[in-house]
N, C-alpha and C. Protein backbone atom coordinates (compact mmCIF):
# COMPACT_ATOMS: atom_id res chain seq x y z
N UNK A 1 10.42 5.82 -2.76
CA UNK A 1 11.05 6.77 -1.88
C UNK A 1 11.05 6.17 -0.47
N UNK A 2 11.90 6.28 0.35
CA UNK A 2 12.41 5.87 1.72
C UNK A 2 12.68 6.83 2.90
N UNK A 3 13.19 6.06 3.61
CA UNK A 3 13.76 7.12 4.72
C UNK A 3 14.72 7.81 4.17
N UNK A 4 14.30 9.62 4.30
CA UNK A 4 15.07 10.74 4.38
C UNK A 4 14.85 10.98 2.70
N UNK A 5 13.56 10.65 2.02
CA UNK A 5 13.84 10.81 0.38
C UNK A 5 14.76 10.21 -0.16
N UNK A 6 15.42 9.26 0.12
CA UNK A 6 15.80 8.02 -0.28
C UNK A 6 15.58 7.13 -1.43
N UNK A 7 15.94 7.51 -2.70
CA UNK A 7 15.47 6.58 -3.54
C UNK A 7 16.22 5.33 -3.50
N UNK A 8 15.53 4.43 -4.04
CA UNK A 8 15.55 2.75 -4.12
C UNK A 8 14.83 2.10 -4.38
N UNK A 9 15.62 0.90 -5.36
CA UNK A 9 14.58 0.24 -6.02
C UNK A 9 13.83 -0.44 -5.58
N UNK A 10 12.43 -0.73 -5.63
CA UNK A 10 11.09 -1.72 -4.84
C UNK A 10 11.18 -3.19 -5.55
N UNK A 11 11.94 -4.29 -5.28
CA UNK A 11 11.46 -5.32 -6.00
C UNK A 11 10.55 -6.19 -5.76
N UNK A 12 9.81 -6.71 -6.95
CA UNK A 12 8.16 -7.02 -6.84
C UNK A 12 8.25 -8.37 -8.08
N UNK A 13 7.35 -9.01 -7.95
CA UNK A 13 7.32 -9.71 -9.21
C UNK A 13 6.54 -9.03 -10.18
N UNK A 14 6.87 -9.08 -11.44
CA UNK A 14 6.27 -8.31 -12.44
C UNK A 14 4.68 -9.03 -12.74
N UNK A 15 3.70 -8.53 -12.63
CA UNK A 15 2.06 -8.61 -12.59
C UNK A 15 1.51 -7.87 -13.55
N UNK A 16 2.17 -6.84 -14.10
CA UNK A 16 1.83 -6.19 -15.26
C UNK A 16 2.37 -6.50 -16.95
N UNK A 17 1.77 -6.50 -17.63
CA UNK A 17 1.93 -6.48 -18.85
C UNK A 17 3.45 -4.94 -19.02
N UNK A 18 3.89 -4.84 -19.86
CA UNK A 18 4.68 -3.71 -20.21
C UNK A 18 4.73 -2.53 -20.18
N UNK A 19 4.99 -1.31 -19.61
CA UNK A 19 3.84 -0.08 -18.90
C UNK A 19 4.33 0.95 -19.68
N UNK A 20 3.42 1.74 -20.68
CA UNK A 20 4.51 2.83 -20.88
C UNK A 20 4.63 3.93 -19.87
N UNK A 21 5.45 5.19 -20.10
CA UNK A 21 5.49 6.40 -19.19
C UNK A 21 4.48 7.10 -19.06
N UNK A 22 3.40 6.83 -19.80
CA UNK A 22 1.98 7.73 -19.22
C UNK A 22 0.54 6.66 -18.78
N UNK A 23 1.33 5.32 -18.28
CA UNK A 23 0.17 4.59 -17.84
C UNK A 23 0.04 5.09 -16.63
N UNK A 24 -1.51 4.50 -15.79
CA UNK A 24 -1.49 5.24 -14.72
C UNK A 24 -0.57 4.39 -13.69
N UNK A 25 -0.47 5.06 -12.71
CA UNK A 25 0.56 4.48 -11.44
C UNK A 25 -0.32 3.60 -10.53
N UNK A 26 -1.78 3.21 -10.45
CA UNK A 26 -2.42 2.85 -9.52
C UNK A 26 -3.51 1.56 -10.57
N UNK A 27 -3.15 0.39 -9.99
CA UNK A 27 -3.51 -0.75 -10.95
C UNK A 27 -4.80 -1.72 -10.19
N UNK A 28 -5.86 -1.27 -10.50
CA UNK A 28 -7.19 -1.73 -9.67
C UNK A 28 -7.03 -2.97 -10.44
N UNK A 29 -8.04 -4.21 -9.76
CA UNK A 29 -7.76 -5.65 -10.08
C UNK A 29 -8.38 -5.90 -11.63
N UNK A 30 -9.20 -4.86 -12.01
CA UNK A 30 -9.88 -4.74 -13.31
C UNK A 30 -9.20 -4.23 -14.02
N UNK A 31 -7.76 -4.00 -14.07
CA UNK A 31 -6.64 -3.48 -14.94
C UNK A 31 -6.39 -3.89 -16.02
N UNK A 32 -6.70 -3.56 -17.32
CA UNK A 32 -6.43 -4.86 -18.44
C UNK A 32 -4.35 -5.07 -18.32
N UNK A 33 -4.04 -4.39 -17.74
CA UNK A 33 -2.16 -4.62 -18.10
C UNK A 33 -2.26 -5.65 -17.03
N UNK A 34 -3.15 -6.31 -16.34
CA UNK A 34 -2.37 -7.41 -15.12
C UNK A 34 -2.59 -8.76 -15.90
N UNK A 35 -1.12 -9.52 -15.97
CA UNK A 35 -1.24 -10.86 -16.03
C UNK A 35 -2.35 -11.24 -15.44
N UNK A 36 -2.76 -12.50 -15.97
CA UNK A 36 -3.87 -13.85 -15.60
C UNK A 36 -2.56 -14.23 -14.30
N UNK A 37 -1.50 -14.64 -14.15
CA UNK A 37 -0.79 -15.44 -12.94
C UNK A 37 -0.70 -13.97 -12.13
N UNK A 38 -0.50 -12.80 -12.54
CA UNK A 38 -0.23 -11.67 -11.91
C UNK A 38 -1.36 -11.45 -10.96
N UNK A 39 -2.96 -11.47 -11.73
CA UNK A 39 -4.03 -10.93 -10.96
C UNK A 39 -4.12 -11.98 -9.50
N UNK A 40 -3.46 -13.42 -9.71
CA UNK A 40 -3.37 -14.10 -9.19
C UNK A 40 -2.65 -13.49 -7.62
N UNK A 41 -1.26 -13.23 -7.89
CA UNK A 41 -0.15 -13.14 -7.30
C UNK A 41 -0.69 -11.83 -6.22
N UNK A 42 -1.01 -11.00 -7.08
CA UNK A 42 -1.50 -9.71 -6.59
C UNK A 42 -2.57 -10.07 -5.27
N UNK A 43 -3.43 -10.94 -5.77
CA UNK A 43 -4.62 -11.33 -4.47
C UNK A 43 -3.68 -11.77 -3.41
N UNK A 44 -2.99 -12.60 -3.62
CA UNK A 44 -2.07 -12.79 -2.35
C UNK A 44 -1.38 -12.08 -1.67
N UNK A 45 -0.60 -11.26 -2.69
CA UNK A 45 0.35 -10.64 -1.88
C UNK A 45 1.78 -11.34 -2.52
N UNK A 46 1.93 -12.10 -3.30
CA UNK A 46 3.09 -13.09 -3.37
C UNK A 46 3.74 -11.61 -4.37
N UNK A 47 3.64 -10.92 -5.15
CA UNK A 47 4.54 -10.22 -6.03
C UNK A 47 4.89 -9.40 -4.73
N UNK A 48 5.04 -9.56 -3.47
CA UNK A 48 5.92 -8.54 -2.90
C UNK A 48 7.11 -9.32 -2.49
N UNK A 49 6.98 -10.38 -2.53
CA UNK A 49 7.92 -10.83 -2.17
C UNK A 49 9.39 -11.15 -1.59
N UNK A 50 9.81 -10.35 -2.92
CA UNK A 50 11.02 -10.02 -3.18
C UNK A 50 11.49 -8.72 -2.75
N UNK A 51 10.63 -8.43 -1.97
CA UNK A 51 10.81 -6.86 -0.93
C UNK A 51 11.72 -7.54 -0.18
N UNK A 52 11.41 -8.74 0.65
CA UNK A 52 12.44 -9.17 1.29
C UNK A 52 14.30 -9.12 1.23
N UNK A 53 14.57 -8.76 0.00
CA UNK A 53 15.83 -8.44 -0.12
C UNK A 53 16.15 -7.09 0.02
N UNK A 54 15.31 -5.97 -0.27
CA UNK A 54 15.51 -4.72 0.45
C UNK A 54 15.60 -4.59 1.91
N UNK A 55 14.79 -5.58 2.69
CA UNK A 55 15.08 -5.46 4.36
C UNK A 55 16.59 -6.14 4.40
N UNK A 56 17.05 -6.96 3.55
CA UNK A 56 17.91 -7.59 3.88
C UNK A 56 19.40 -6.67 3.68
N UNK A 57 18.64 -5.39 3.05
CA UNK A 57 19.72 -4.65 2.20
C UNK A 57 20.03 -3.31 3.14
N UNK A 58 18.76 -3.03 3.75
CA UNK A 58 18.44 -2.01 5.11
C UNK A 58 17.74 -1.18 4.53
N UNK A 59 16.90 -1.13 3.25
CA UNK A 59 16.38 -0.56 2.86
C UNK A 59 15.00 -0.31 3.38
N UNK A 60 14.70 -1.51 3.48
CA UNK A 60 13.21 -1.28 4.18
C UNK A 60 13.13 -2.16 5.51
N UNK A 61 12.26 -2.32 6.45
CA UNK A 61 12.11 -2.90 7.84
C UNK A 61 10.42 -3.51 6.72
N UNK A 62 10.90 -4.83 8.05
CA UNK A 62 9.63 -5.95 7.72
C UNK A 62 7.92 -4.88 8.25
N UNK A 63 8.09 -4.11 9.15
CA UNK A 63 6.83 -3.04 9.59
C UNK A 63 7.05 -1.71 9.62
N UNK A 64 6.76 -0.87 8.58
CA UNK A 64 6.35 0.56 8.55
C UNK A 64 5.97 0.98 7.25
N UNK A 65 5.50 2.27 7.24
CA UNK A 65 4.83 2.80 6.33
C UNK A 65 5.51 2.04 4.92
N UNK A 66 4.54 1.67 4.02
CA UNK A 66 4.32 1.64 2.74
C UNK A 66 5.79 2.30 1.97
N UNK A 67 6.62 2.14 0.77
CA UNK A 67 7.12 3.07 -0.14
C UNK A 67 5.99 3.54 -1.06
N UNK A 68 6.53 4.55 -1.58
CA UNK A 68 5.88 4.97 -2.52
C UNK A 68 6.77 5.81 -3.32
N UNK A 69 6.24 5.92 -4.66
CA UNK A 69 6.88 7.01 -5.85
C UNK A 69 6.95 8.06 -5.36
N UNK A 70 8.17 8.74 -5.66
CA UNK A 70 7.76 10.15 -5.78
C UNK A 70 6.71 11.03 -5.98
N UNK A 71 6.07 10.76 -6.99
CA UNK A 71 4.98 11.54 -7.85
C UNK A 71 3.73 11.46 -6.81
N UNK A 72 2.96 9.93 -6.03
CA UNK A 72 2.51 10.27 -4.84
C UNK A 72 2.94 10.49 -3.78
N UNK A 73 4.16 10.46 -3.11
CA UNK A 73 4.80 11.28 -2.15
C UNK A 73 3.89 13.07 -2.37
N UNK A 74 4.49 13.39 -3.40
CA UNK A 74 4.24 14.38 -3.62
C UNK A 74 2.81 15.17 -3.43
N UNK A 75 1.93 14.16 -3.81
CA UNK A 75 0.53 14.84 -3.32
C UNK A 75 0.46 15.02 -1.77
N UNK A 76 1.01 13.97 -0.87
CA UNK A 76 0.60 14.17 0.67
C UNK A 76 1.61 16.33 1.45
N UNK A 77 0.45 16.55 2.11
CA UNK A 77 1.23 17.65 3.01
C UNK A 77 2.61 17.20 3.26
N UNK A 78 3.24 18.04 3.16
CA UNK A 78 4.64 18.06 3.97
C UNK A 78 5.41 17.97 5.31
N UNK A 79 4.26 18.13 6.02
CA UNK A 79 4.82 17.83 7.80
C UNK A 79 4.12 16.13 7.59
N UNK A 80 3.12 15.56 6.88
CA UNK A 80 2.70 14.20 7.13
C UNK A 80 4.02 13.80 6.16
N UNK A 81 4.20 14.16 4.57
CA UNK A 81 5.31 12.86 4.45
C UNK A 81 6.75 13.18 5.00
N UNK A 82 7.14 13.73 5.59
CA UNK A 82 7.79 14.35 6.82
C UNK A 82 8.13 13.38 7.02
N UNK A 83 6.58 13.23 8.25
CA UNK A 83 6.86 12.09 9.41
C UNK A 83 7.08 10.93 8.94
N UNK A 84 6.15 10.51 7.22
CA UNK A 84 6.48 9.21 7.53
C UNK A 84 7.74 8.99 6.52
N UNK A 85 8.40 9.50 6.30
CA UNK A 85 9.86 9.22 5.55
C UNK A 85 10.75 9.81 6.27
N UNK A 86 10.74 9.25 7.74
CA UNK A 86 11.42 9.83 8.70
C UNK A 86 12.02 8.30 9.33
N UNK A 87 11.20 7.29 8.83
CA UNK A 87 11.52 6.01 8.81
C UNK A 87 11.71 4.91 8.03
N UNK A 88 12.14 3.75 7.99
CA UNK A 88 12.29 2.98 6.86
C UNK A 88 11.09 2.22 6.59
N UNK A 89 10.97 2.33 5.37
CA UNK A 89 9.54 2.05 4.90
C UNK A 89 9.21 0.56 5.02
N UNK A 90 8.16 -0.40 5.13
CA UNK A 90 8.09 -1.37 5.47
C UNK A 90 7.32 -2.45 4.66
N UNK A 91 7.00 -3.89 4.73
CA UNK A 91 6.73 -4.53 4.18
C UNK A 91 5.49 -4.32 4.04
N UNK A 92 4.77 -4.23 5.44
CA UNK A 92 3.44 -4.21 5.87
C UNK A 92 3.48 -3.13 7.37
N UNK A 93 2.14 -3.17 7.57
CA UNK A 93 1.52 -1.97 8.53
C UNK A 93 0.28 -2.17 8.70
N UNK A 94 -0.45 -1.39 9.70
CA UNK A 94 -1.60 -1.52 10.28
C UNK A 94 -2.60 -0.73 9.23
N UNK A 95 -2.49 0.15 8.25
CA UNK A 95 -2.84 0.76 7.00
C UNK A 95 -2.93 -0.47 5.98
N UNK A 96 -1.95 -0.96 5.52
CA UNK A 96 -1.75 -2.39 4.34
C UNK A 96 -2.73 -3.24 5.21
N UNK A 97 -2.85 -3.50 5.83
CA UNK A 97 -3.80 -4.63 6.33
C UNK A 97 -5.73 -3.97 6.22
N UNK A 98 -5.82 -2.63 6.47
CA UNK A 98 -6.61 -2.12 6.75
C UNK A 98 -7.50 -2.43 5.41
N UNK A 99 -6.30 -1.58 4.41
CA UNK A 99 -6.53 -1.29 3.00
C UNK A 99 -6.74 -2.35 2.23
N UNK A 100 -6.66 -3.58 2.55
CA UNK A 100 -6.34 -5.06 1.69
C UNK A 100 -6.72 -4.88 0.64
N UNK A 101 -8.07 -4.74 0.49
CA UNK A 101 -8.94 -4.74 -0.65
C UNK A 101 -8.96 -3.47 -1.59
N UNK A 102 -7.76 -2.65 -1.56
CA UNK A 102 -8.01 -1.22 -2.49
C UNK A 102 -8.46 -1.73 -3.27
N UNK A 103 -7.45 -2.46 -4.19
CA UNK A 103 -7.83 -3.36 -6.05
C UNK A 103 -8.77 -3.44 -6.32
N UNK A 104 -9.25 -4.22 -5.27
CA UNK A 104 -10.87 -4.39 -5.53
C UNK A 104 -12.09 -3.11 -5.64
N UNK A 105 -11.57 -2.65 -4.78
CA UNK A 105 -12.96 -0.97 -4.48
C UNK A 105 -12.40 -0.33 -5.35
N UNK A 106 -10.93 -0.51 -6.01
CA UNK A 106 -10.79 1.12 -7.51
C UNK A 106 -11.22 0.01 -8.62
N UNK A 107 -11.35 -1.18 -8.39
CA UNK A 107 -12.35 -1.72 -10.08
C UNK A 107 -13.48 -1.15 -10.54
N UNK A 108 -13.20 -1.02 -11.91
CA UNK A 108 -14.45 -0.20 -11.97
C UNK A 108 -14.81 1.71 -11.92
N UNK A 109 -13.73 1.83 -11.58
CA UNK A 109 -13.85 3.94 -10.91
C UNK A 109 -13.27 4.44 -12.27
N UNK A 110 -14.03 5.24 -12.81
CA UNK A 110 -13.35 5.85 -14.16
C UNK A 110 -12.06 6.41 -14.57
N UNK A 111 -11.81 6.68 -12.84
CA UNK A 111 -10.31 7.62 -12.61
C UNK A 111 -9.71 7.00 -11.42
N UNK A 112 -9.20 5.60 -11.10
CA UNK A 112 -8.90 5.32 -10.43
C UNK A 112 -7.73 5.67 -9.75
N UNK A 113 -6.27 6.81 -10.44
CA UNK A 113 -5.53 7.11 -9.88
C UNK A 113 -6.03 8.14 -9.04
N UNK A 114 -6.56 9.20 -9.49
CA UNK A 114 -6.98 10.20 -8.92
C UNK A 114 -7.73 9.63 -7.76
N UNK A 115 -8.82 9.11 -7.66
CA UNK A 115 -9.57 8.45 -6.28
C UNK A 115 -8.88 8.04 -5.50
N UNK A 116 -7.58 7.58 -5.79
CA UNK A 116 -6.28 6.89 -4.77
C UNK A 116 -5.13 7.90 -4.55
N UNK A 117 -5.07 8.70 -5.39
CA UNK A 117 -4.13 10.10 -4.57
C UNK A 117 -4.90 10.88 -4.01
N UNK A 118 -6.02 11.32 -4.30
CA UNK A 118 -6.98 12.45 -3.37
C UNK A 118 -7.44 11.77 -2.24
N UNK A 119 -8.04 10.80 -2.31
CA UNK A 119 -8.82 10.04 -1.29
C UNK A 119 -8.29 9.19 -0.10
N UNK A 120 -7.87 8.06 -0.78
CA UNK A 120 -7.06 6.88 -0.35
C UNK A 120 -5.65 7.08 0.53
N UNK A 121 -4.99 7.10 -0.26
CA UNK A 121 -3.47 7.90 -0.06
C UNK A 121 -3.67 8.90 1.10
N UNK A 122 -4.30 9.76 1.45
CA UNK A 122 -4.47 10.26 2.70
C UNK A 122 -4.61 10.06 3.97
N UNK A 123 -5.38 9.17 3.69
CA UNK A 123 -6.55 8.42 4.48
C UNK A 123 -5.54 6.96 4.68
N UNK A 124 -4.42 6.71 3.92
CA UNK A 124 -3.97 5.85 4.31
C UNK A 124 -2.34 6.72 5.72
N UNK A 125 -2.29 7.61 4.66
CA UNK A 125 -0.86 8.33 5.50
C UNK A 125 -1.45 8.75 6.94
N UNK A 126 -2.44 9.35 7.27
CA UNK A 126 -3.11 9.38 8.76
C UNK A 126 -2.77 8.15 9.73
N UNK A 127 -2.94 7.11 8.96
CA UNK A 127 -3.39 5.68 9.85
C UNK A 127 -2.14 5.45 10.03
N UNK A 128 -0.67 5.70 8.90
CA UNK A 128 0.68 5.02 9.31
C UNK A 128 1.12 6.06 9.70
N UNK A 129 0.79 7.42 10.17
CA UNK A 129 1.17 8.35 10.70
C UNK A 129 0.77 8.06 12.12
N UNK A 130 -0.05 7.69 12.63
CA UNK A 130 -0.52 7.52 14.00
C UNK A 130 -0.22 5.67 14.28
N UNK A 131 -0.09 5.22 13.61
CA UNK A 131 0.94 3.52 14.10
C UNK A 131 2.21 4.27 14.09
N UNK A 132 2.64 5.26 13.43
CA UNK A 132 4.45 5.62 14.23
C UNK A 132 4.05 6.32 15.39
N UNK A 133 3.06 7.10 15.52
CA UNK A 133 3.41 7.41 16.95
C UNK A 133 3.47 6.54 18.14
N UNK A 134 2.92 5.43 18.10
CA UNK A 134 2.29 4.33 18.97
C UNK A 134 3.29 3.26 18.79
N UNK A 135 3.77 3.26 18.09
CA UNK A 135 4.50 1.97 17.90
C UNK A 135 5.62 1.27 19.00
N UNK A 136 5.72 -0.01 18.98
CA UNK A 136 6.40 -0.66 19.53
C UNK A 136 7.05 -2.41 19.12
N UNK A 137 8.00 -2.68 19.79
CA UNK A 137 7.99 -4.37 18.95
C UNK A 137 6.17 -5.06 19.27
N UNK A 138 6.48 -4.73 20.08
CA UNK A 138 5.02 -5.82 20.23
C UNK A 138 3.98 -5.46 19.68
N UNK A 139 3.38 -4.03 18.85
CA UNK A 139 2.44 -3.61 17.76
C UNK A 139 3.57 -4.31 16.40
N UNK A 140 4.95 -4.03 16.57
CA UNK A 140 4.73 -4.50 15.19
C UNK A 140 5.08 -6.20 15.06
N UNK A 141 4.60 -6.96 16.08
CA UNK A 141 4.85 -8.38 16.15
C UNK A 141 3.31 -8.69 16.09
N UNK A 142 2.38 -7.55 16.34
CA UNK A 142 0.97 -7.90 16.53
C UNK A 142 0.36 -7.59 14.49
N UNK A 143 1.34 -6.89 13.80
CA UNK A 143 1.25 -6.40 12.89
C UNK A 143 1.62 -7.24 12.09
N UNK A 144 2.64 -7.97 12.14
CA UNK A 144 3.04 -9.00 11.28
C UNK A 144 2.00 -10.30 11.15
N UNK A 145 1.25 -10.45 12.29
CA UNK A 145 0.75 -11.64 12.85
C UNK A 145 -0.27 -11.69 11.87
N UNK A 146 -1.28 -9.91 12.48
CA UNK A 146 -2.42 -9.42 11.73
C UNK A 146 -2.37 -9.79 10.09
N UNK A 147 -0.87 -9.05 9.37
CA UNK A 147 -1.07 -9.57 7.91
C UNK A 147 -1.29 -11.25 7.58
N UNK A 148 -0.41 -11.77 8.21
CA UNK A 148 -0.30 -12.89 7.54
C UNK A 148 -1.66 -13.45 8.18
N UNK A 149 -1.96 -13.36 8.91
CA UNK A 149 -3.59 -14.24 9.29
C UNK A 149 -4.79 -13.37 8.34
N UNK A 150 -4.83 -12.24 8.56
CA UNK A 150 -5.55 -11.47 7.31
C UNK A 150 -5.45 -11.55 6.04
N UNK A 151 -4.53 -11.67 5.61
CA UNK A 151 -3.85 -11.60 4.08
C UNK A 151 -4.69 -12.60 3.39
N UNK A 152 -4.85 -13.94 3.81
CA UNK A 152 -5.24 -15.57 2.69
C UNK A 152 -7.00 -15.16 3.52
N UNK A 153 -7.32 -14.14 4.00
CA UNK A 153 -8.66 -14.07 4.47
C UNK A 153 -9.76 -13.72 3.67
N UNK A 154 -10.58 -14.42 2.85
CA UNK A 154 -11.47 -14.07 2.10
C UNK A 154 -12.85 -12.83 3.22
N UNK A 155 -12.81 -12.99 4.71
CA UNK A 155 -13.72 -12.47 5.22
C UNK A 155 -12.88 -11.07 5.70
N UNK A 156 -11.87 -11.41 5.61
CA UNK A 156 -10.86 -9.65 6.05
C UNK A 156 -10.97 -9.20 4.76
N UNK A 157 -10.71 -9.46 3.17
CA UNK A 157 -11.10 -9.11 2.60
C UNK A 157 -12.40 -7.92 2.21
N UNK A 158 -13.28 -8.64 2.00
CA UNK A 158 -14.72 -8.51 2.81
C UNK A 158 -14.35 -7.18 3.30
N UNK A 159 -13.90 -7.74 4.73
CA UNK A 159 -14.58 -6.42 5.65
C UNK A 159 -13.88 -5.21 5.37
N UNK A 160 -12.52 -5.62 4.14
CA UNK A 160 -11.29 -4.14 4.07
C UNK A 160 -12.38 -3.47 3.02
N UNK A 161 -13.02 -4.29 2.09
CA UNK A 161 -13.95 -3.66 1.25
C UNK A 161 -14.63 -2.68 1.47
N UNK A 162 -15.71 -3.05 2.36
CA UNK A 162 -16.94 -2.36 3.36
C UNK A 162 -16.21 -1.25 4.20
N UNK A 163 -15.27 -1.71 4.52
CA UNK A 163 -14.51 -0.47 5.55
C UNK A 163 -14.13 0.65 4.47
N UNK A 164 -13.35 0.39 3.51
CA UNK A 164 -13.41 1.57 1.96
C UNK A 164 -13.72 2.30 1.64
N UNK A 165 -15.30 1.56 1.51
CA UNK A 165 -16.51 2.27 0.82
C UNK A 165 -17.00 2.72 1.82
N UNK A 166 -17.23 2.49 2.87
CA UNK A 166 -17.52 3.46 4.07
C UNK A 166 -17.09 4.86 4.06
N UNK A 167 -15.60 4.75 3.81
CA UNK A 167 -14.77 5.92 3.89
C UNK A 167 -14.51 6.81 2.93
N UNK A 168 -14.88 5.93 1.80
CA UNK A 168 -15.27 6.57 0.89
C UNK A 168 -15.97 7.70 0.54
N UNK A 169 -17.57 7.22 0.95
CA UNK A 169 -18.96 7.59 1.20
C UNK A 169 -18.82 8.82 2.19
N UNK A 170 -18.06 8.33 3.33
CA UNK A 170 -17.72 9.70 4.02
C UNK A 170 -17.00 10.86 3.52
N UNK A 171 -16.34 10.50 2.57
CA UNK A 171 -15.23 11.55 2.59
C UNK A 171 -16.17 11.93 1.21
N UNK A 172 -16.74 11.66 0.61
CA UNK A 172 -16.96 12.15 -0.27
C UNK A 172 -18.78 13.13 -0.25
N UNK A 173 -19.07 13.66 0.69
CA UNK A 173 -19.88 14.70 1.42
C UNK A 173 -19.38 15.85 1.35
């Protein structure tokens, strides 16, 4: 989903094995459906790749909020996915950089979709809800910079982990 509820297709390199209609939507790195080259691709970042032809298409801008399905659209309040499908959704953001390491912190969680629509997913729409209010070229030239120097970072990694489970731990009091 996109600007204005906008559907369109997300192209990605395929990282999953074959999905039926009741797999879950949220694929922690302990997923048995992820390719061996996929689990690969996924650490990088390389299966997004091909997002690049949606900016090229005007579908999405190289910085703003995340797309997402319908089905989690749907869990966030309505004045938040409001705001953020009020713009064209983006490659990366100050949230995607934050979050690096979801995959890693839902390995392992018995219910990993649910922990990522109740929890996560919120907690992520806050953060790209408040980078649109703030925003400018030069946050999102500082944003682009941030991914790609963060992204191949085994210690940003790391710290997206710890930052997680932090928030986790909090939210879950």
């Amino acid at each position: 989903m996109g600007r204005n509820r906008a559907l369109f297709p997300v192209y990605k390199f395929r990282t999953l094995r074959s999905i039926n209609v009741s797999a879950p939507s949220v694929a922690p790195e302990d997923d048995p459906r992820i390719t061996g080259i996929g689990l690969w691709m996924r650490r990088w970042r390389l299966d997004e790749l091909p997002q690049l032809i949606s900016v090229l298409r005007g579908h999405m801008s190289l910085v703003g909020p995340r797309p997402m399905p319908s089905s989690h659209a749907e869990t966030l309040p309505k004045g938040e996915l409001d705001i953020l499908l009020s713009v064209r959704p983006g490659i990366t953001d100050e949230a995607a950089v934050h979050f690096l390491a979801e995959d890693a912190v839902l390995a392992g969680c018995e219910d990993a979709e649910r922990l990522y629509l109740e929890r996560i997913l919120p907690a992520k729409a806050l953060m790209q809800i408040d980078s649109l209010r703030h925003s400018s070229i030069f946050d999102d030239l500082c944003t682009v910079t941030c991914t790609l120097t963060r992204l191949w970072s085994p210690r940003a990694r790391q710290e997206s982990v710890i930052a997680m489970r932090e928030l986790l731990e909090r939210n879950s009091h």
